[in-house]
C-alpha atoms as a PDB file:
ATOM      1  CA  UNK A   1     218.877  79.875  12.912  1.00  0.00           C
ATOM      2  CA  UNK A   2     218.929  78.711   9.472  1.00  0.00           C
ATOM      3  CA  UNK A   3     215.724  76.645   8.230  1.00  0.00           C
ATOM      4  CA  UNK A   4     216.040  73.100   8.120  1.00  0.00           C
ATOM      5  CA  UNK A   5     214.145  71.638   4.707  1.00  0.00           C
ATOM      6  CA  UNK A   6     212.268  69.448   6.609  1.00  0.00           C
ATOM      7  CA  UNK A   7     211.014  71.986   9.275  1.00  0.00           C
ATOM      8  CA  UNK A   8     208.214  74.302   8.792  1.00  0.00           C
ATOM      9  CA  UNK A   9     209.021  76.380  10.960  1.00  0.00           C
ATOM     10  CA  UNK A  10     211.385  79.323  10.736  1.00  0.00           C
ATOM     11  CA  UNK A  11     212.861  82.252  12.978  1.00  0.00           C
ATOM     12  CA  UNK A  12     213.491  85.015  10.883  1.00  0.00           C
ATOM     13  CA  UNK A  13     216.659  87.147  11.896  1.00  0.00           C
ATOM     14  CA  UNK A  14     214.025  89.884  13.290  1.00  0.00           C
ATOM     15  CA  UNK A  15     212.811  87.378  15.544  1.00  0.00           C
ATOM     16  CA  UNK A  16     209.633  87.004  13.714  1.00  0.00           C
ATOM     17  CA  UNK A  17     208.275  82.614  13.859  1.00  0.00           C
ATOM     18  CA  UNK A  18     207.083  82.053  10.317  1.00  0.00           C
ATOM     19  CA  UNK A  19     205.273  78.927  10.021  1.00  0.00           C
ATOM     20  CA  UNK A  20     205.049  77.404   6.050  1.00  0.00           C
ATOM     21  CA  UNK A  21     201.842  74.849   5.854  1.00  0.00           C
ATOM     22  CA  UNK A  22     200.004  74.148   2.758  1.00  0.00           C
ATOM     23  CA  UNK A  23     197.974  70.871   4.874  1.00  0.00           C
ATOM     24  CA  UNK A  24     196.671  69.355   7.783  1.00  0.00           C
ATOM     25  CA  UNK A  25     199.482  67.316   8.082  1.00  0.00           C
ATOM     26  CA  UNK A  26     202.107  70.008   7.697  1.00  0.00           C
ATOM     27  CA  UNK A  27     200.130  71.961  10.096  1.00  0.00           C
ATOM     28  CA  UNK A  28     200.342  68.951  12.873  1.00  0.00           C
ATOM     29  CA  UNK A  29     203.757  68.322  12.163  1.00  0.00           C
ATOM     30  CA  UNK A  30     204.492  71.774  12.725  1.00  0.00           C
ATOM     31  CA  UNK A  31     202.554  72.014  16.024  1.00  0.00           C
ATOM     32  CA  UNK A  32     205.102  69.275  16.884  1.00  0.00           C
ATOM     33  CA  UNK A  33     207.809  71.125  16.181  1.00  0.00           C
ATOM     34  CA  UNK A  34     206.933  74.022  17.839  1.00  0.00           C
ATOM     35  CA  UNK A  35     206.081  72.076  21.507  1.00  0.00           C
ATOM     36  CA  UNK A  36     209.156  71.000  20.969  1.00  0.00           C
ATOM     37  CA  UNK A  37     210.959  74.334  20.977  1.00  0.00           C
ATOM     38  CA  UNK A  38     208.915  75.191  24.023  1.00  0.00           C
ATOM     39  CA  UNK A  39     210.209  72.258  25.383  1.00  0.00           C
ATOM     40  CA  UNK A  40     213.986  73.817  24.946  1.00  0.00           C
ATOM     41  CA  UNK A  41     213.044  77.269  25.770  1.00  0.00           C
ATOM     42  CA  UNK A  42     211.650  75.981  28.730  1.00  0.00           C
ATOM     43  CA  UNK A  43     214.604  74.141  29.576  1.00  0.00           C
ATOM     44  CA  UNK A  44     216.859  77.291  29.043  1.00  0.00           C
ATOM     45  CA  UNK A  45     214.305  79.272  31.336  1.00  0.00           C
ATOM     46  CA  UNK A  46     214.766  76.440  34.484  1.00  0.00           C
ATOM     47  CA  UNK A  47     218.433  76.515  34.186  1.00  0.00           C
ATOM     48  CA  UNK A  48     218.333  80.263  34.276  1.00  0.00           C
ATOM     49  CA  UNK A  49     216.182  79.721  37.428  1.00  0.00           C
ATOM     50  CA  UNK A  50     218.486  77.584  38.574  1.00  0.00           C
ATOM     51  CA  UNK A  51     221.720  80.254  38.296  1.00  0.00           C
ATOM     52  CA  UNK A  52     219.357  82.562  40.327  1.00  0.00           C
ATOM     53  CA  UNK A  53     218.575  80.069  43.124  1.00  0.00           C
ATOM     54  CA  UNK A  54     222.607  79.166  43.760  1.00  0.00           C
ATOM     55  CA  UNK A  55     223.033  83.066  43.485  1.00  0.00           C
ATOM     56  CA  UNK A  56     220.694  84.015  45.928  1.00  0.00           C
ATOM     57  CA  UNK A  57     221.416  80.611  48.397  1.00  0.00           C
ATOM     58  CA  UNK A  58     224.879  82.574  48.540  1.00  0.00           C
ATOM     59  CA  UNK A  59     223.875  85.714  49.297  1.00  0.00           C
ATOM     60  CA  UNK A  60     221.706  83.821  52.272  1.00  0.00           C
ATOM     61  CA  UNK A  61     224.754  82.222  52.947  1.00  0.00           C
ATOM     62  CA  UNK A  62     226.778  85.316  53.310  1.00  0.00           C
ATOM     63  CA  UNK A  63     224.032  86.884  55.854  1.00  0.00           C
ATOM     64  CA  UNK A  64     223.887  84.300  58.045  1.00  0.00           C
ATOM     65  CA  UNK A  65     227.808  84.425  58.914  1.00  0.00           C
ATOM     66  CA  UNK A  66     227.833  87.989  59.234  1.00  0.00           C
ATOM     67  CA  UNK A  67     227.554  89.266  62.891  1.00  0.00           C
ATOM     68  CA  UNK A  68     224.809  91.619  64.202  1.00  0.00           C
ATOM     69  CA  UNK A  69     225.347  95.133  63.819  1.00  0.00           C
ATOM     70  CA  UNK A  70     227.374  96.947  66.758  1.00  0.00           C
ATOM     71  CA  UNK A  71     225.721  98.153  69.542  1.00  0.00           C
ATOM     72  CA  UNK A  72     226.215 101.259  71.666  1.00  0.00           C
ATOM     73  CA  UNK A  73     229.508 102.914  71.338  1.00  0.00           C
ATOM     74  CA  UNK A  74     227.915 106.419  71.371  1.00  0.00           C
ATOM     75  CA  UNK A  75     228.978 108.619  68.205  1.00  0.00           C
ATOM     76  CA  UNK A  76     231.755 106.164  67.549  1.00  0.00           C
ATOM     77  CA  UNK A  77     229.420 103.623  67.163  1.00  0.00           C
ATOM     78  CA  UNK A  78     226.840 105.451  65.292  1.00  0.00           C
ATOM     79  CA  UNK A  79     229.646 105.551  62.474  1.00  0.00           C
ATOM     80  CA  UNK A  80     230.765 101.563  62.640  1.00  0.00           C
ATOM     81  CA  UNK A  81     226.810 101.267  61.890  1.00  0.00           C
ATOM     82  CA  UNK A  82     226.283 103.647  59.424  1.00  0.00           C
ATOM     83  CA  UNK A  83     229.425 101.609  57.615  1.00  0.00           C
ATOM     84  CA  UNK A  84     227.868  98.439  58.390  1.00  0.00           C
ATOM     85  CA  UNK A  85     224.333  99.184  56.688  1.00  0.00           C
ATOM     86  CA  UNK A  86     226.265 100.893  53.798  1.00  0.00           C
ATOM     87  CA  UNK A  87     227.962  97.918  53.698  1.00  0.00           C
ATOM     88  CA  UNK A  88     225.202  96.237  53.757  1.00  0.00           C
ATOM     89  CA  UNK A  89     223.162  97.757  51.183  1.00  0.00           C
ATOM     90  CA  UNK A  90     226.240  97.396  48.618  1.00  0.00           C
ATOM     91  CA  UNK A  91     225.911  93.995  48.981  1.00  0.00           C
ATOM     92  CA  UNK A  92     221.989  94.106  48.364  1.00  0.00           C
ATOM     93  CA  UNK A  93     222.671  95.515  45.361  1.00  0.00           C
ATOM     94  CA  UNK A  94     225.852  93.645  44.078  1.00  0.00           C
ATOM     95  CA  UNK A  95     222.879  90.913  44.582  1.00  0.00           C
ATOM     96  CA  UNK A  96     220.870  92.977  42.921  1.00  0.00           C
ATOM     97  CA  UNK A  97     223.287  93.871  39.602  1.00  0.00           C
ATOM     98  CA  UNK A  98     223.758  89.780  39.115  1.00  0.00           C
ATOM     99  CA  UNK A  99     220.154  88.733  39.297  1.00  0.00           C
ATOM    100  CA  UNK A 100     218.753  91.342  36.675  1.00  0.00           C
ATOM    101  CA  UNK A 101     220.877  90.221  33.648  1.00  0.00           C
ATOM    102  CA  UNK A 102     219.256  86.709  34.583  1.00  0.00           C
ATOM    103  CA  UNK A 103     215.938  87.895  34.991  1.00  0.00           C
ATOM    104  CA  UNK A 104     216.255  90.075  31.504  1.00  0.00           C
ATOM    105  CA  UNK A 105     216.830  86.623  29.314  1.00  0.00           C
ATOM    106  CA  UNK A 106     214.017  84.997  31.228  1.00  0.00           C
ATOM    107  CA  UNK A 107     211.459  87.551  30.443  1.00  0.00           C
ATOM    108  CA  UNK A 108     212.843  87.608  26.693  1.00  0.00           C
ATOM    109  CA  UNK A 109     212.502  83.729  26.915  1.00  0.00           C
ATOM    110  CA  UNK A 110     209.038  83.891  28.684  1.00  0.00           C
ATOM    111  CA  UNK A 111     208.328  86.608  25.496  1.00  0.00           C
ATOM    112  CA  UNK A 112     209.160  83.260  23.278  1.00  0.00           C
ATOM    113  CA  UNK A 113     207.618  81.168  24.822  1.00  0.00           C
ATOM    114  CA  UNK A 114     204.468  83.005  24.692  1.00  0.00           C
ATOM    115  CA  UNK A 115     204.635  83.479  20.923  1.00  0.00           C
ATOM    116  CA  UNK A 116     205.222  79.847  20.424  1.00  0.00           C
ATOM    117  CA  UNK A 117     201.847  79.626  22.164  1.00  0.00           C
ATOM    118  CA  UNK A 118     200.258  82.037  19.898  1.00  0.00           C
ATOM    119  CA  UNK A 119     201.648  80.236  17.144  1.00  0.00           C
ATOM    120  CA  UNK A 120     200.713  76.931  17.897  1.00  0.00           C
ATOM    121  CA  UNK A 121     196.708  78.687  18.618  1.00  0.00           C
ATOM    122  CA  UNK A 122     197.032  79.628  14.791  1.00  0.00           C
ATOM    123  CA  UNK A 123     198.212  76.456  13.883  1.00  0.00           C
ATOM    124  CA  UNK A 124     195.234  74.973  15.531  1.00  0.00           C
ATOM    125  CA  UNK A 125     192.885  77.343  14.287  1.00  0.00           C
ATOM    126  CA  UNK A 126     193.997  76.304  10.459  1.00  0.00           C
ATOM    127  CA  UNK A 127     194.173  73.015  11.171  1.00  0.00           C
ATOM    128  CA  UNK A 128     190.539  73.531  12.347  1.00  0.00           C
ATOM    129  CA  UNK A 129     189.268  75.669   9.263  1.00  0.00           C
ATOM    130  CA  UNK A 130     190.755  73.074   6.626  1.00  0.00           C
ATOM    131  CA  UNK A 131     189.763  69.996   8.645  1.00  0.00           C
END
């Protein structure tokens, strides 16, 4: 993200928040600007929530049509259940493989979000010192 010229705020390309104040007043507006990009990270984090919810509401969907496992059968049906649970287990973990990618940018955006909080406490805290 490049800096705007009116922003005092700035993401460096290491992912480091830099935050340029010389007063008060550039040091509230700044807050400002910074609840605001919690505000959008936030936003980002709920729709990833949301992708997780209609993914897993499928998956629930897909286990209630499925029929109970086979009964009896003696060795014959030991092996249609033994396919069934593997079955069964790839599609735990299909569930699995889709959610993590999901839950990987949520903790990186939770990460964010958290250092906009520690940012805006500094803010604060030299807003409080020059005050």
């Amino acid at each position: 993200m490049l800096p705007n010229q009116n922003s005092f705020v700035m993401i460096a390309t290491d992912g480091e928040w830099r935050i340029l104040v010389r007063s008060v007043a550039e040091a509230k507006t700044a807050i400002k600007e910074l609840k605001l990009k919690k505000k959008e990270y936030a936003l980002i984090k709920r729709e990833i929530s949301q992708q997780q919810k209609q993914i897993r509401a499928e998956y629930t969907d897909q286990v209630r049509q499925r029929g109970s496992k086979f009964r009896g059968g003696g060795s014959i049906g030991c092996l249609v259940r033994t396919v069934q649970t593997i079955h069964r287990d790839a599609d735990r973990r299909t569930l699995a493989q889709e959610l993590a990618p999901l839950e990987q940018q949520k903790n990186a955006i939770e990460a964010i979000i958290n250092t906009i909080d520690q940012t805006i406490l500094q803010v604060e805290r030299f807003i409080i010192e020059n005050s």
